[in-house]
N, C-alpha and C. Protein backbone atom coordinates (compact mmCIF):
# COMPACT_ATOMS: atom_id res chain seq x y z
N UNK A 1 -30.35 71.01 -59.30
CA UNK A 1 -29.09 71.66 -59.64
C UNK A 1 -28.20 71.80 -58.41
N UNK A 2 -28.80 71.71 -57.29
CA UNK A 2 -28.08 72.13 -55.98
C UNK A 2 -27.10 70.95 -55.54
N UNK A 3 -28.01 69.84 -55.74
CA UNK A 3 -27.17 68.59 -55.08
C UNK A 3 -26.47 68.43 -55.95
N UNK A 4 -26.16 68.36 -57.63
CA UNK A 4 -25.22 67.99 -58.00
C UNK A 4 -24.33 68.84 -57.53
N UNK A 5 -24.31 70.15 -57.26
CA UNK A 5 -22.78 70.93 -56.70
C UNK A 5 -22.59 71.09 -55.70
N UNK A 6 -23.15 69.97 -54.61
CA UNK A 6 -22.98 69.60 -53.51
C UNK A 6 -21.98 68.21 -53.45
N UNK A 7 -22.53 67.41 -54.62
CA UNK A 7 -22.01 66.34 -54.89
C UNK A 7 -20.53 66.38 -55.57
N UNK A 8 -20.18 67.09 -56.86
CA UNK A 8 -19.16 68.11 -57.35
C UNK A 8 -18.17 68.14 -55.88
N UNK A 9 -18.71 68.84 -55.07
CA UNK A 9 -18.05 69.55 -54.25
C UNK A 9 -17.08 68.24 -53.28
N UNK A 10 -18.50 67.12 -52.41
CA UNK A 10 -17.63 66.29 -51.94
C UNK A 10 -16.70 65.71 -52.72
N UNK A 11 -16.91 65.40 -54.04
CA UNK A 11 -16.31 64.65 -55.00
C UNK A 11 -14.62 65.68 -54.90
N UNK A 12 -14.47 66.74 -54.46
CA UNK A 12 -13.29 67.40 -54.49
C UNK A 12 -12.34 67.71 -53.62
N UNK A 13 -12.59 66.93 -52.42
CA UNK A 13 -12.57 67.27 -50.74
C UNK A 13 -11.20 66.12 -50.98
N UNK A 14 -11.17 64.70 -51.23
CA UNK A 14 -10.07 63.68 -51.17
C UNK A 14 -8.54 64.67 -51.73
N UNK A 15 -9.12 64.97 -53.42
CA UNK A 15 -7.57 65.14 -53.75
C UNK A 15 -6.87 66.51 -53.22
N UNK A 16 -8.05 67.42 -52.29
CA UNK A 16 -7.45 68.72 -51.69
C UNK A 16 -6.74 68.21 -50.33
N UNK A 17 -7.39 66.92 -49.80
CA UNK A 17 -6.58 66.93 -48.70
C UNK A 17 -5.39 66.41 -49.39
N UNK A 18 -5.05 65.20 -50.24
CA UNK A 18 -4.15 64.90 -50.70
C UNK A 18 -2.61 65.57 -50.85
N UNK A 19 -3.79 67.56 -51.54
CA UNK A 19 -2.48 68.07 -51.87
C UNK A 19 -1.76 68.45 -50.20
N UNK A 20 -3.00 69.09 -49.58
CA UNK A 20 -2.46 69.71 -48.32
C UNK A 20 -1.36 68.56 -47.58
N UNK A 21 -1.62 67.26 -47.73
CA UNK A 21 -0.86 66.62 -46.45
C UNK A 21 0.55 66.65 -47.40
N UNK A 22 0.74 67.24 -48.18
CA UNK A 22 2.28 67.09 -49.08
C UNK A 22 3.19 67.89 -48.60
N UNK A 23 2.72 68.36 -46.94
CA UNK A 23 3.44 68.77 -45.99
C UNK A 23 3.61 68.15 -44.61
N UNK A 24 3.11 66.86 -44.64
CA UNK A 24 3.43 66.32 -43.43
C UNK A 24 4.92 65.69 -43.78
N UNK A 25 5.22 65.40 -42.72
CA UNK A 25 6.83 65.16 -42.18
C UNK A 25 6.98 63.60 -42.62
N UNK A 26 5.59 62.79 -42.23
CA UNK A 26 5.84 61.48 -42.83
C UNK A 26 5.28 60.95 -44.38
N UNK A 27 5.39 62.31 -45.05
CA UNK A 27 4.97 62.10 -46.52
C UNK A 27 6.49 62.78 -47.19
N UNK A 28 6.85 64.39 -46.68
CA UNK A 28 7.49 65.02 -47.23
C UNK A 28 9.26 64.52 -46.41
N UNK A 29 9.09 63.41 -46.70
CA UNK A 29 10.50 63.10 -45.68
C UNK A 29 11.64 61.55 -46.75
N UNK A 30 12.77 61.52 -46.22
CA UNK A 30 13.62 60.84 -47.20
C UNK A 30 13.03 58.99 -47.01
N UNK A 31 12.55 58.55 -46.37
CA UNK A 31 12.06 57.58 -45.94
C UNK A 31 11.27 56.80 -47.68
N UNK A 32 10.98 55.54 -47.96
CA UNK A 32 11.06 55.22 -48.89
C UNK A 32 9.46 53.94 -48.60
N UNK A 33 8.63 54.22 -49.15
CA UNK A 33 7.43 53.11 -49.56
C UNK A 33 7.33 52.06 -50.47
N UNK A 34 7.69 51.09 -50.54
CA UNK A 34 7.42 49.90 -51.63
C UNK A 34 8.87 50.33 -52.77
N UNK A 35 9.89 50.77 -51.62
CA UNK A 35 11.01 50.92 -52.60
C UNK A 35 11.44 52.29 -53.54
N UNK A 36 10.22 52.69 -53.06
CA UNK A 36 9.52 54.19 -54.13
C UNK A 36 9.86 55.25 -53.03
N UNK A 37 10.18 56.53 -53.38
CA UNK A 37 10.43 57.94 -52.74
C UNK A 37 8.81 58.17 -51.88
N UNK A 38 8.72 58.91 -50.66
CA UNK A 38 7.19 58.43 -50.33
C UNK A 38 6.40 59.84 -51.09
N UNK A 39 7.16 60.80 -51.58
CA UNK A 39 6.72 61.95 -52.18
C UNK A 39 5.94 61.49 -53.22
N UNK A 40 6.82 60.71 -54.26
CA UNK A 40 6.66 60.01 -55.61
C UNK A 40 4.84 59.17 -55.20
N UNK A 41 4.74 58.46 -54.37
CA UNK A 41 3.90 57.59 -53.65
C UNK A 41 2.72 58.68 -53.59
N UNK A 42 2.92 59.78 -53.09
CA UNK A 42 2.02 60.77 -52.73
C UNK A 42 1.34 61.44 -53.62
N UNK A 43 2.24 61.81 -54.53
CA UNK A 43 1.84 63.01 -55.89
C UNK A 43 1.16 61.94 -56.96
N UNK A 44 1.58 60.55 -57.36
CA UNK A 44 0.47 59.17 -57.60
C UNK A 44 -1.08 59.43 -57.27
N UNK A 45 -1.01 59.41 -55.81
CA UNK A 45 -1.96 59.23 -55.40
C UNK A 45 -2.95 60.35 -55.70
N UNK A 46 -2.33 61.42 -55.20
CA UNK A 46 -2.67 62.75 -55.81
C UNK A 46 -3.67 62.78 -56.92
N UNK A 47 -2.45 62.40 -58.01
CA UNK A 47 -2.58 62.39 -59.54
C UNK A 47 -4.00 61.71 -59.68
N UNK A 48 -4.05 60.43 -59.15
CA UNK A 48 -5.01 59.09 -59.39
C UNK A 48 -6.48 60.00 -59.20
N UNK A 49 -6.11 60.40 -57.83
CA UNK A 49 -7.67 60.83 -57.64
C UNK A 49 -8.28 61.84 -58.09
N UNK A 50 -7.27 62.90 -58.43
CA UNK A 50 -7.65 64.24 -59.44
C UNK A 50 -8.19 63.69 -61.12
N UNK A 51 -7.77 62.55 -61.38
CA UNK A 51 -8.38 61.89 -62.57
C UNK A 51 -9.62 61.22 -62.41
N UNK A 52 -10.06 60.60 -61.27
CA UNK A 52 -11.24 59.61 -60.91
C UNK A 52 -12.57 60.74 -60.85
N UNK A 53 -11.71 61.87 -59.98
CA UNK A 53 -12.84 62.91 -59.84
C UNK A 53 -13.52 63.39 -61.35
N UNK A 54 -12.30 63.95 -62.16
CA UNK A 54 -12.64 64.54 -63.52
C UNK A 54 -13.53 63.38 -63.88
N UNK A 55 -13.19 62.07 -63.89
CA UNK A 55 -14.10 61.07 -64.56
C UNK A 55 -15.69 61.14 -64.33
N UNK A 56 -15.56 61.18 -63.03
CA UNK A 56 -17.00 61.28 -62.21
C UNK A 56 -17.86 62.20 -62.90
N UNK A 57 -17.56 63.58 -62.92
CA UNK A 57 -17.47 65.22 -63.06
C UNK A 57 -18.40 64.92 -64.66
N UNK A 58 -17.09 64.15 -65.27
CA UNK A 58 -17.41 64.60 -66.69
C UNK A 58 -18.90 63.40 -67.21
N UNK A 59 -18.37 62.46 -66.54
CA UNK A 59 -20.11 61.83 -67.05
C UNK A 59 -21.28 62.17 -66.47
N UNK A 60 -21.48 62.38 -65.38
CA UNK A 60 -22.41 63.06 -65.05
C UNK A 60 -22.73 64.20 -65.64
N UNK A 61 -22.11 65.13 -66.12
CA UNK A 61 -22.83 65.97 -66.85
C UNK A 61 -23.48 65.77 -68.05
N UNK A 62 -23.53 65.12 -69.01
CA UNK A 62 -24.01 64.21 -69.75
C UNK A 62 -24.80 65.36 -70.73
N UNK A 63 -25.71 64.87 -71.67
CA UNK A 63 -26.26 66.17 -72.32
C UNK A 63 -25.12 66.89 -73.31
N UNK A 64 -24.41 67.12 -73.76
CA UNK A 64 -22.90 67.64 -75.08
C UNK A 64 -22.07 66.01 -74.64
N UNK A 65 -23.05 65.62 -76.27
CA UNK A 65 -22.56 64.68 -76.91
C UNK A 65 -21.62 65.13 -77.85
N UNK A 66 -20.01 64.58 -78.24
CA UNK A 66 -19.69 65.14 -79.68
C UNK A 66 -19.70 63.81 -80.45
């Protein structure tokens, strides 16, 4: 039971830094990535990995089938 909420846990470490750097100067600034706002680029990325995690999260728990 321990390592999975050890595992849980690293699994949650990417999209927290994600949110935190949504204060650096070369994320939160007018400057533009692949044509795209680099904010827009950021909160994506954000988004992406807060979903990959839930994915992870939710099959592994396994056991409540509906």
């Amino acid at each position: 039971m321990r390592n999975t909420w050890r595992r849980w846990l690293l699994l949650a470490i990417p999209p927290v830094l994600y949110a935190l750097g949504l204060a650096l100067p070369a994320v939160n600034g007018p400057q533009l990535w692949l044509g795209l706002p680099s904010l827009m680029w950021w909160v994506c990325l954000c988004a992406v990995s807060v979903s990959a995690v839930l994915v992870v999260v939710e099959r592994s728990k396994g056991g409540d089938e509906e």
